[in-house]
N, C-alpha and C. Protein backbone atom coordinates (compact mmCIF):
# COMPACT_ATOMS: atom_id res chain seq x y z
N UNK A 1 2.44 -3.49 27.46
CA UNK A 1 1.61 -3.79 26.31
C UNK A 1 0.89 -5.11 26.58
N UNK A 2 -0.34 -4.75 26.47
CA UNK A 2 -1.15 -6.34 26.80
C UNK A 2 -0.95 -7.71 25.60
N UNK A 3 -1.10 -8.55 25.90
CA UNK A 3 -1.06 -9.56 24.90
C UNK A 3 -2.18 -9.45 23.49
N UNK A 4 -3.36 -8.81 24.11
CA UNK A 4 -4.39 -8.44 22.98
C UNK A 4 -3.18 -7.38 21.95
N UNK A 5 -3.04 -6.60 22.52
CA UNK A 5 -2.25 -5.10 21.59
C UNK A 5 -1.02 -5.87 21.19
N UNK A 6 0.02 -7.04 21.13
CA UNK A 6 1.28 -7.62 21.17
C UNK A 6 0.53 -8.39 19.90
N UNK A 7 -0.95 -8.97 20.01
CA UNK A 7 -1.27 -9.50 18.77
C UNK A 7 -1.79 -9.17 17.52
N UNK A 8 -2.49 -7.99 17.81
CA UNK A 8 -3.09 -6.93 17.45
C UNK A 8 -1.70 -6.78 16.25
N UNK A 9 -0.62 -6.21 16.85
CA UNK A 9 0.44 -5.76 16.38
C UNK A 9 1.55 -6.73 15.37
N UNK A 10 1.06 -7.56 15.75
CA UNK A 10 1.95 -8.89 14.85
C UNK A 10 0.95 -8.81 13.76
N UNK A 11 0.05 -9.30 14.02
CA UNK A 11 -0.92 -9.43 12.50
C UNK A 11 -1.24 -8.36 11.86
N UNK A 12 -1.33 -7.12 12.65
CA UNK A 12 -1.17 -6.15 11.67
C UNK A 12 0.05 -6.03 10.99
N UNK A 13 0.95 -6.31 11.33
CA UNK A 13 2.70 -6.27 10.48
C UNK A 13 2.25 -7.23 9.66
N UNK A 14 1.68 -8.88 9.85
CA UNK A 14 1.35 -9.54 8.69
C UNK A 14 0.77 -9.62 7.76
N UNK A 15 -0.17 -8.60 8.12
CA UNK A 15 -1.63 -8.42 6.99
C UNK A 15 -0.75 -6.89 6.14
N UNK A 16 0.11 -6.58 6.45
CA UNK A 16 0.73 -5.06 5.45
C UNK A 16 1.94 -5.63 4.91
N UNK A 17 2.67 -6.94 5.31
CA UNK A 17 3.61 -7.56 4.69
C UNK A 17 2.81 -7.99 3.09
N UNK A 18 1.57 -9.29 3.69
CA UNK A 18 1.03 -9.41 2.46
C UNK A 18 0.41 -8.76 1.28
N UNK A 19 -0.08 -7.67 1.53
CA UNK A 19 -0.95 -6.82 1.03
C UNK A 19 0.25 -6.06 -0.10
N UNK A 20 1.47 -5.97 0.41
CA UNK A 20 2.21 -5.46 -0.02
C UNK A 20 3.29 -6.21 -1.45
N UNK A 21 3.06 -7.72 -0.73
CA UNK A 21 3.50 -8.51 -2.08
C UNK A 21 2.59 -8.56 -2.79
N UNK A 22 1.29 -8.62 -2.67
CA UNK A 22 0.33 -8.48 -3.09
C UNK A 22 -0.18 -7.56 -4.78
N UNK A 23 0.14 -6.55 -3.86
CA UNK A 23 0.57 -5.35 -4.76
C UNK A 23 1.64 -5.41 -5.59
N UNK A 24 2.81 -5.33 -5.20
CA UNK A 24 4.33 -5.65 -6.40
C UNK A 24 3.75 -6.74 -6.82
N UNK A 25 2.73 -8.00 -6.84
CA UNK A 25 2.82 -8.49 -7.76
C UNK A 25 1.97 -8.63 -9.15
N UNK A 26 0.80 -7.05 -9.00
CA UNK A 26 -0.19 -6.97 -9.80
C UNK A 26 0.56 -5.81 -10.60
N UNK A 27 1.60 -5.14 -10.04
CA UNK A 27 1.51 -3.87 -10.34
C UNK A 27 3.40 -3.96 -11.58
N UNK A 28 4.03 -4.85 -11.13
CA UNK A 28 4.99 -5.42 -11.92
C UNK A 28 5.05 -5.46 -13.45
N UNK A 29 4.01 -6.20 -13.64
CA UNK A 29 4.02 -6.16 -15.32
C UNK A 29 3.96 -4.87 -16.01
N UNK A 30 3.84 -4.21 -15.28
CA UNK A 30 3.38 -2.47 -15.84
C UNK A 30 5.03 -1.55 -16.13
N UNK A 31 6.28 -2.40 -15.25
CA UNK A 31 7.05 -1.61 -15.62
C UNK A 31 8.17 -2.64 -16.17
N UNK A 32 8.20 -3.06 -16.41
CA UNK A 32 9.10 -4.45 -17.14
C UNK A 32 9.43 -4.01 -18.29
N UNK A 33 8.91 -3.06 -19.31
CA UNK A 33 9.67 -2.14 -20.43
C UNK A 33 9.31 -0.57 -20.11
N UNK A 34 9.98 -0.11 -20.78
CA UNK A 34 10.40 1.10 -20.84
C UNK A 34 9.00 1.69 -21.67
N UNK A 35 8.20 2.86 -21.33
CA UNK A 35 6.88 3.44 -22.02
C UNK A 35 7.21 4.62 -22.68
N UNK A 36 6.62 4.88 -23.72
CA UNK A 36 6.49 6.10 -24.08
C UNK A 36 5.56 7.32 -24.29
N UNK A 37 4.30 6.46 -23.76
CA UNK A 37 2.96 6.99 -22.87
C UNK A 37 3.71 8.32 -22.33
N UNK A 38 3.01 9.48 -22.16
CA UNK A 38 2.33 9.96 -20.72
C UNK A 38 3.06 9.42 -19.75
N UNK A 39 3.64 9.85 -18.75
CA UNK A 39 3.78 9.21 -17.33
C UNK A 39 2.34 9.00 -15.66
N UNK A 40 1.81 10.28 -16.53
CA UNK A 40 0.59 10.35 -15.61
C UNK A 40 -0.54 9.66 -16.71
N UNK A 41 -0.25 9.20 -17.99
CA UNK A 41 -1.61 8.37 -18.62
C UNK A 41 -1.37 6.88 -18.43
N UNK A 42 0.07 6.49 -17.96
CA UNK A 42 0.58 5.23 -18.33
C UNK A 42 -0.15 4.69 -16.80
N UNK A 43 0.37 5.79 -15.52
CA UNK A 43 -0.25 5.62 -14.38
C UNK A 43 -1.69 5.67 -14.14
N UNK A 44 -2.28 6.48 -14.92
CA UNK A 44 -3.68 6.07 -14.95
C UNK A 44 -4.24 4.55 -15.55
N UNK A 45 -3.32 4.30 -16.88
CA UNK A 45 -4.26 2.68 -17.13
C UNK A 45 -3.56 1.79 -16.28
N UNK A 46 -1.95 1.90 -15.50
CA UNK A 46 -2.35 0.81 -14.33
C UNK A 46 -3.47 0.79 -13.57
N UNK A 47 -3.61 2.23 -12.77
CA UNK A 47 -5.07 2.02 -11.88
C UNK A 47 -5.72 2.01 -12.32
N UNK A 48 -6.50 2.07 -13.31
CA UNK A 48 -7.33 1.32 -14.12
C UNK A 48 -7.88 -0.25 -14.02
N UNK A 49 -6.59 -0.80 -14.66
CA UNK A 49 -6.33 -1.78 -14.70
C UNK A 49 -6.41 -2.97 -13.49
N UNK A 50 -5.87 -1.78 -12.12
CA UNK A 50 -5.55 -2.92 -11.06
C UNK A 50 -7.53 -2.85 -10.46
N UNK A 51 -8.12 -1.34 -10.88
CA UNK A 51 -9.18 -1.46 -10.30
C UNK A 51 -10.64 -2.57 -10.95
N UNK A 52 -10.12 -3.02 -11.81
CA UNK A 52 -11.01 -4.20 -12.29
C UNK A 52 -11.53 -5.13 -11.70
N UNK A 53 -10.37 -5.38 -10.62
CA UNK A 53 -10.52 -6.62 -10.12
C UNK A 53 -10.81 -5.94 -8.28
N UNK A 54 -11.22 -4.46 -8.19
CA UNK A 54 -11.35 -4.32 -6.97
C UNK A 54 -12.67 -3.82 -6.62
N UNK A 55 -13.39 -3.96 -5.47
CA UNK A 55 -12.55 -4.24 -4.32
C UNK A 55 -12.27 -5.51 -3.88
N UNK A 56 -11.13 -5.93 -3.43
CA UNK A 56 -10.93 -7.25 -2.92
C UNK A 56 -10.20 -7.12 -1.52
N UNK A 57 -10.76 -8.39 -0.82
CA UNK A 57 -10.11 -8.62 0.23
C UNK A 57 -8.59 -9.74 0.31
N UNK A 58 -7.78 -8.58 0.96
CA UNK A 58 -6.30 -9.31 0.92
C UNK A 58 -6.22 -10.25 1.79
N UNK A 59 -6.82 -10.20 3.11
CA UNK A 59 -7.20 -11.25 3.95
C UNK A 59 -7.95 -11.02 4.99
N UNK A 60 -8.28 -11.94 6.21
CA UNK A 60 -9.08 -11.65 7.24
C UNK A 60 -9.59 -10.07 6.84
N UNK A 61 -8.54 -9.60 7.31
CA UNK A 61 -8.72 -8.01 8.08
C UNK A 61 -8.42 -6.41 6.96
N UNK A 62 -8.01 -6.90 6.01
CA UNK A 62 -7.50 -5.94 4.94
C UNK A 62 -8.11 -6.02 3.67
N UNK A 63 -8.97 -5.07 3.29
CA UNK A 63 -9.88 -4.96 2.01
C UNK A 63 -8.92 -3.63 1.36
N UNK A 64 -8.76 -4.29 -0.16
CA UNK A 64 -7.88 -2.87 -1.06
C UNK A 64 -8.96 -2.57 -2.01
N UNK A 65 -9.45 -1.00 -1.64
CA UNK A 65 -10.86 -0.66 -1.97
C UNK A 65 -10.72 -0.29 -3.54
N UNK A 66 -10.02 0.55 -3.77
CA UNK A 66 -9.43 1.36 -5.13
C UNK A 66 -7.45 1.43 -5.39
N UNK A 67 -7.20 1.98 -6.32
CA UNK A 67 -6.73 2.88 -6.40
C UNK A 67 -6.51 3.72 -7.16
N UNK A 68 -5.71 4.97 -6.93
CA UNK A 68 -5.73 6.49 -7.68
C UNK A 68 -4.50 6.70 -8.49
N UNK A 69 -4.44 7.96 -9.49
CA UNK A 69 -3.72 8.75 -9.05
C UNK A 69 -3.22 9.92 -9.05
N UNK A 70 -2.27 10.46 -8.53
CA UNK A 70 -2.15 11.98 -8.54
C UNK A 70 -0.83 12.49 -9.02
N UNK A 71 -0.90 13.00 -9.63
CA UNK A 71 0.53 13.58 -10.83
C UNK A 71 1.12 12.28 -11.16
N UNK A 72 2.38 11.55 -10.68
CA UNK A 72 3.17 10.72 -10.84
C UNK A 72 2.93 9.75 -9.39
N UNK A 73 2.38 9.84 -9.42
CA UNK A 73 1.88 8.87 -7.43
C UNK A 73 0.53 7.94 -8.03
N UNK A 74 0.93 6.54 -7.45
CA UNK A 74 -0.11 5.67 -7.75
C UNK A 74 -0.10 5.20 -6.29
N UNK A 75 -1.46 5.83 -5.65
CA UNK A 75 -1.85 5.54 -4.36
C UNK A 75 -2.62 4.34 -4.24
N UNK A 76 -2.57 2.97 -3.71
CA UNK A 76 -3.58 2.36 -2.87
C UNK A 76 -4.01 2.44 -1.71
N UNK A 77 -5.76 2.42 -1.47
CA UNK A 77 -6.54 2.99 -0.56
C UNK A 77 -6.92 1.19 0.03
N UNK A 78 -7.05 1.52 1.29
CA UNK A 78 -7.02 -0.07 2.14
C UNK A 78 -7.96 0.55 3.26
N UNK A 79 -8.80 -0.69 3.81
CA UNK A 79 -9.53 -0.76 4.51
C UNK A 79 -9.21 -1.31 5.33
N UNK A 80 -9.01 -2.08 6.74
CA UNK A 80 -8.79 -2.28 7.81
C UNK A 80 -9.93 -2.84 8.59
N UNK A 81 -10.28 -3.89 8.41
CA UNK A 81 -11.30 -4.32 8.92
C UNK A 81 -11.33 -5.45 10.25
N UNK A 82 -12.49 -5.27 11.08
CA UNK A 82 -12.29 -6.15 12.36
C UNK A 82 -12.48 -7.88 12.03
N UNK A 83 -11.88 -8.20 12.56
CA UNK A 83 -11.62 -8.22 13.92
C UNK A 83 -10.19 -6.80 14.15
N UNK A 84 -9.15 -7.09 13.20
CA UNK A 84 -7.96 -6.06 13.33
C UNK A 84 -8.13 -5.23 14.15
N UNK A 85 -9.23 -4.44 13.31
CA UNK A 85 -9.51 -2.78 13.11
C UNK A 85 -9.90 -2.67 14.26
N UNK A 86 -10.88 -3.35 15.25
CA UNK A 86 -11.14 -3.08 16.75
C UNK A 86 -10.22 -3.21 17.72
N UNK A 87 -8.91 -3.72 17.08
CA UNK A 87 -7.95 -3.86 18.42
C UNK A 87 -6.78 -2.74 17.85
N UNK A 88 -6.99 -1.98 17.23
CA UNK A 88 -5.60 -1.23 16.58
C UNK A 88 -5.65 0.17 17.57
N UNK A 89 -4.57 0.82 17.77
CA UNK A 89 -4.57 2.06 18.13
C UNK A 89 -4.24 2.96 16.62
N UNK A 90 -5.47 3.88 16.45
CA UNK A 90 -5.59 4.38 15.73
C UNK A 90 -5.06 5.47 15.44
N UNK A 91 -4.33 6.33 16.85
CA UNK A 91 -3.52 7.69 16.85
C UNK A 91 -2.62 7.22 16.47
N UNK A 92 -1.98 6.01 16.58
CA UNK A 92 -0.11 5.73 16.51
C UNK A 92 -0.28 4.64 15.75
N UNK A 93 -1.20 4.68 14.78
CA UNK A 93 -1.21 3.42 13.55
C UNK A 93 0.04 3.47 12.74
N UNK A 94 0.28 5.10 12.18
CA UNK A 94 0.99 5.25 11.25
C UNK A 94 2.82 5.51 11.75
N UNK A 95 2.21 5.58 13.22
CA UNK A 95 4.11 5.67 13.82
C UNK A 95 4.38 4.34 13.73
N UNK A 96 3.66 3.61 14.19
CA UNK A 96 3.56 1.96 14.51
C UNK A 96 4.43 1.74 13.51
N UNK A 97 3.35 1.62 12.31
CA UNK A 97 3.56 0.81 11.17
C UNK A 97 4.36 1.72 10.28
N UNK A 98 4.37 3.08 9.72
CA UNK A 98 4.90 3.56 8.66
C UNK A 98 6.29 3.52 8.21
N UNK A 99 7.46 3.47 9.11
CA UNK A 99 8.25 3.28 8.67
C UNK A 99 8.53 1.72 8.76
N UNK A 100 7.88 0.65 8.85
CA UNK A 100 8.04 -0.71 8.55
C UNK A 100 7.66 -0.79 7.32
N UNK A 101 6.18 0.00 6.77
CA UNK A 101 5.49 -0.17 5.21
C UNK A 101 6.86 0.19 4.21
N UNK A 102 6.86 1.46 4.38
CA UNK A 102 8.63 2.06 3.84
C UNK A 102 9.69 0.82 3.79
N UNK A 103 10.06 0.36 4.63
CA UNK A 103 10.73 -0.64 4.36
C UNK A 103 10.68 -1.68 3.52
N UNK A 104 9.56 -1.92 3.45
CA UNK A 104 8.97 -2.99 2.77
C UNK A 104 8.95 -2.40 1.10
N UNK A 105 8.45 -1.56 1.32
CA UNK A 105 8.55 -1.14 -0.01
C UNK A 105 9.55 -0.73 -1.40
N UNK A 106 10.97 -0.65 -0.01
CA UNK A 106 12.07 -0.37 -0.62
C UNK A 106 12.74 -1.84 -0.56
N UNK A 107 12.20 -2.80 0.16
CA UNK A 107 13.21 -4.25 -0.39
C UNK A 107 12.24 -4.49 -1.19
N UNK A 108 10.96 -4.80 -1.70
CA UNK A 108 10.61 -5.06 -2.56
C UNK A 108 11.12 -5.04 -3.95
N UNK A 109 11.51 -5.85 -4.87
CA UNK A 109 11.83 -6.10 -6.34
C UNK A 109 11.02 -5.25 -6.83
N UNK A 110 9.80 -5.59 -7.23
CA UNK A 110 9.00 -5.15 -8.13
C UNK A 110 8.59 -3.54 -7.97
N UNK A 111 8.59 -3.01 -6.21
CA UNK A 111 8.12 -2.07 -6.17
C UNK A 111 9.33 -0.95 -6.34
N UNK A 112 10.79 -1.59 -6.09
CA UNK A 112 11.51 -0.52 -6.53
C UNK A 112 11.89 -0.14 -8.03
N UNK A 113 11.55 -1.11 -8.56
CA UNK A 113 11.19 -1.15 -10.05
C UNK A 113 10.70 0.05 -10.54
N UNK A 114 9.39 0.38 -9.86
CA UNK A 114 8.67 1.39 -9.78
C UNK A 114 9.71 2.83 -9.76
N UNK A 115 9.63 2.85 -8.06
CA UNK A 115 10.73 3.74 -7.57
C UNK A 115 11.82 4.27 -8.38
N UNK A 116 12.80 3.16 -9.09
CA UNK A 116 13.72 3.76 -9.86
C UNK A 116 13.47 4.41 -11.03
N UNK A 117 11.97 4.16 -11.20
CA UNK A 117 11.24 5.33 -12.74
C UNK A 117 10.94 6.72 -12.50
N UNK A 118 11.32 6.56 -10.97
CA UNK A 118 11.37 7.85 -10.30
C UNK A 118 9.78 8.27 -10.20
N UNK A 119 8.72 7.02 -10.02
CA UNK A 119 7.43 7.17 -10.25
C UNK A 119 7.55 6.65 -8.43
N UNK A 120 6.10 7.40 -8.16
CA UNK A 120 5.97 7.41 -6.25
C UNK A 120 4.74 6.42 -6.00
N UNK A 121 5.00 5.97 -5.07
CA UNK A 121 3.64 4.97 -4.50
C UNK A 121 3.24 5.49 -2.97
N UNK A 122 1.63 5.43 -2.97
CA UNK A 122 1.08 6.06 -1.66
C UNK A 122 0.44 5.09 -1.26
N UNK A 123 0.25 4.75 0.12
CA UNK A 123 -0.69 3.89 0.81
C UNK A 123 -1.49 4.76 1.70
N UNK A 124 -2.95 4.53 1.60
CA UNK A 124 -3.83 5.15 2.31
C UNK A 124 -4.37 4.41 3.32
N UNK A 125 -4.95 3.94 4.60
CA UNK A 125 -5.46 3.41 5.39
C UNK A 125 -6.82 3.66 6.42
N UNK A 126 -7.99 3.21 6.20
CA UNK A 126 -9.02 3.39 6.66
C UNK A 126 -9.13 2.53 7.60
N UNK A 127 -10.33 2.76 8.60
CA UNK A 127 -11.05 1.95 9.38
C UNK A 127 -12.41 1.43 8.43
N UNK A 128 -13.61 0.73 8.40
CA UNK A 128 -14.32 0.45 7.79
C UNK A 128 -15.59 1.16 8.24
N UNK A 129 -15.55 1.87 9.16
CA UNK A 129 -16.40 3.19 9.60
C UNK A 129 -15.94 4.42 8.72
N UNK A 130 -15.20 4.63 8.61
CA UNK A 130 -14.36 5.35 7.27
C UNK A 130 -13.57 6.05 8.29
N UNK A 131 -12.77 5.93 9.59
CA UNK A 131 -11.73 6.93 10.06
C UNK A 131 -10.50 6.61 9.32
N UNK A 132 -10.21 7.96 9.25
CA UNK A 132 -8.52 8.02 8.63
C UNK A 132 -8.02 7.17 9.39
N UNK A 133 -6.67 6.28 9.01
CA UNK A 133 -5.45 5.93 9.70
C UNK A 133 -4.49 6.80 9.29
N UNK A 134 -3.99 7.20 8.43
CA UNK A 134 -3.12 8.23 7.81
C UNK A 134 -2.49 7.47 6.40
N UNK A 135 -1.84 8.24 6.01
CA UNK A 135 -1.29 7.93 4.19
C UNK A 135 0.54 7.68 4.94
N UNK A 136 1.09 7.30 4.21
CA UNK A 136 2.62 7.01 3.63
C UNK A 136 2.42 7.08 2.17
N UNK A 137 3.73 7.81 1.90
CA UNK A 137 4.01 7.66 0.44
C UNK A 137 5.61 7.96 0.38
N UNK A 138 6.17 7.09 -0.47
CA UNK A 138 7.17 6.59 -0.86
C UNK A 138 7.70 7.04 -2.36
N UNK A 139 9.05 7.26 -2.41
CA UNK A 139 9.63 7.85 -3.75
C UNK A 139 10.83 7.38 -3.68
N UNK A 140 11.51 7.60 -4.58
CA UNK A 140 12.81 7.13 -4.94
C UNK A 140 13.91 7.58 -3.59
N UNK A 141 14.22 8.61 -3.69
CA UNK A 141 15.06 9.43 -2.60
C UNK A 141 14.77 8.59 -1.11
N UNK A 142 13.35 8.05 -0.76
CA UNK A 142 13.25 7.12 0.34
C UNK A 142 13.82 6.15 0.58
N UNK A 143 14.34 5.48 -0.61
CA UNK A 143 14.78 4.08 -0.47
C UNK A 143 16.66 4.74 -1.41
N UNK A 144 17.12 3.09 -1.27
CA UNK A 144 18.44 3.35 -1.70
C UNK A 144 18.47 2.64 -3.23
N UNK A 145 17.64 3.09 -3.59
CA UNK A 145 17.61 2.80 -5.09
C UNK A 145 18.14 3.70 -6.38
């Protein structure tokens, strides 16, 4: 592994570490009581809500464009931008990284918060040309919550 791809690979682990507190910490206040909403309306005015303030860039290399959602899944969609995005291997983005995102998502406080409502979170990943990187999505049964 060259030193370009060894760095490539660190800052990409750093830029999905942050992005990720990032997230548990917009998305937190939403489950701190108990709703009696809808589960798929309550999940719609979070993304709603988080999309007010988007799109924003999480740092250098990571723009969080939207997000969705679908039945009980509140997906965020991320962009990947260069410098990153020109040094990433794009076939083995999601072997790389996916089960590290997973991880992350299950020590997270806030996001298992989520999880234990038995409500799912998806991460989507683009290039800024628009190529897929691939999705992860995460549910309760993933983590030991």
């Amino acid at each position: 592994m060259s030193n370009l791809s060894k760095l490539a690979a660190v800052v990409g682990g750093l830029v999905l570490l942050f992005a990720l507190g990032l997230i548990g910490y917009v998305v937190a206040p939403y489950f701190v009581g108990e709703s009696t909403e809808d589960r798929t309306a309550f999940l719609d005015k979070v993304s709603a809500q988080i999309n007010t303030d988007l799109p924003t860039k999480v740092d250098e290399s990571t723009r969080l464009d939207s997000t969705s959602v679908d039945g009980e899944t509140l997906q965020f969609n991320y962009t990947l931008l260069p410098p990153l995005a020109d040094t990433l291997d794009t076939q083995n983005f999601m072997s790389q990284y996916g089960s590290g995102i997973q991880q992350i998502i299950c020590a997270k406080g806030r996001l298992r918060r989520m999880l234990q409502k038995d409500f799912r979170v998806a991460y989507r990943y683009q290039l800024d040309d628009g190529t897929a990187l691939g999705d992860i999505g995460v549910a309760r049964a993933d983590c030991d919550v």
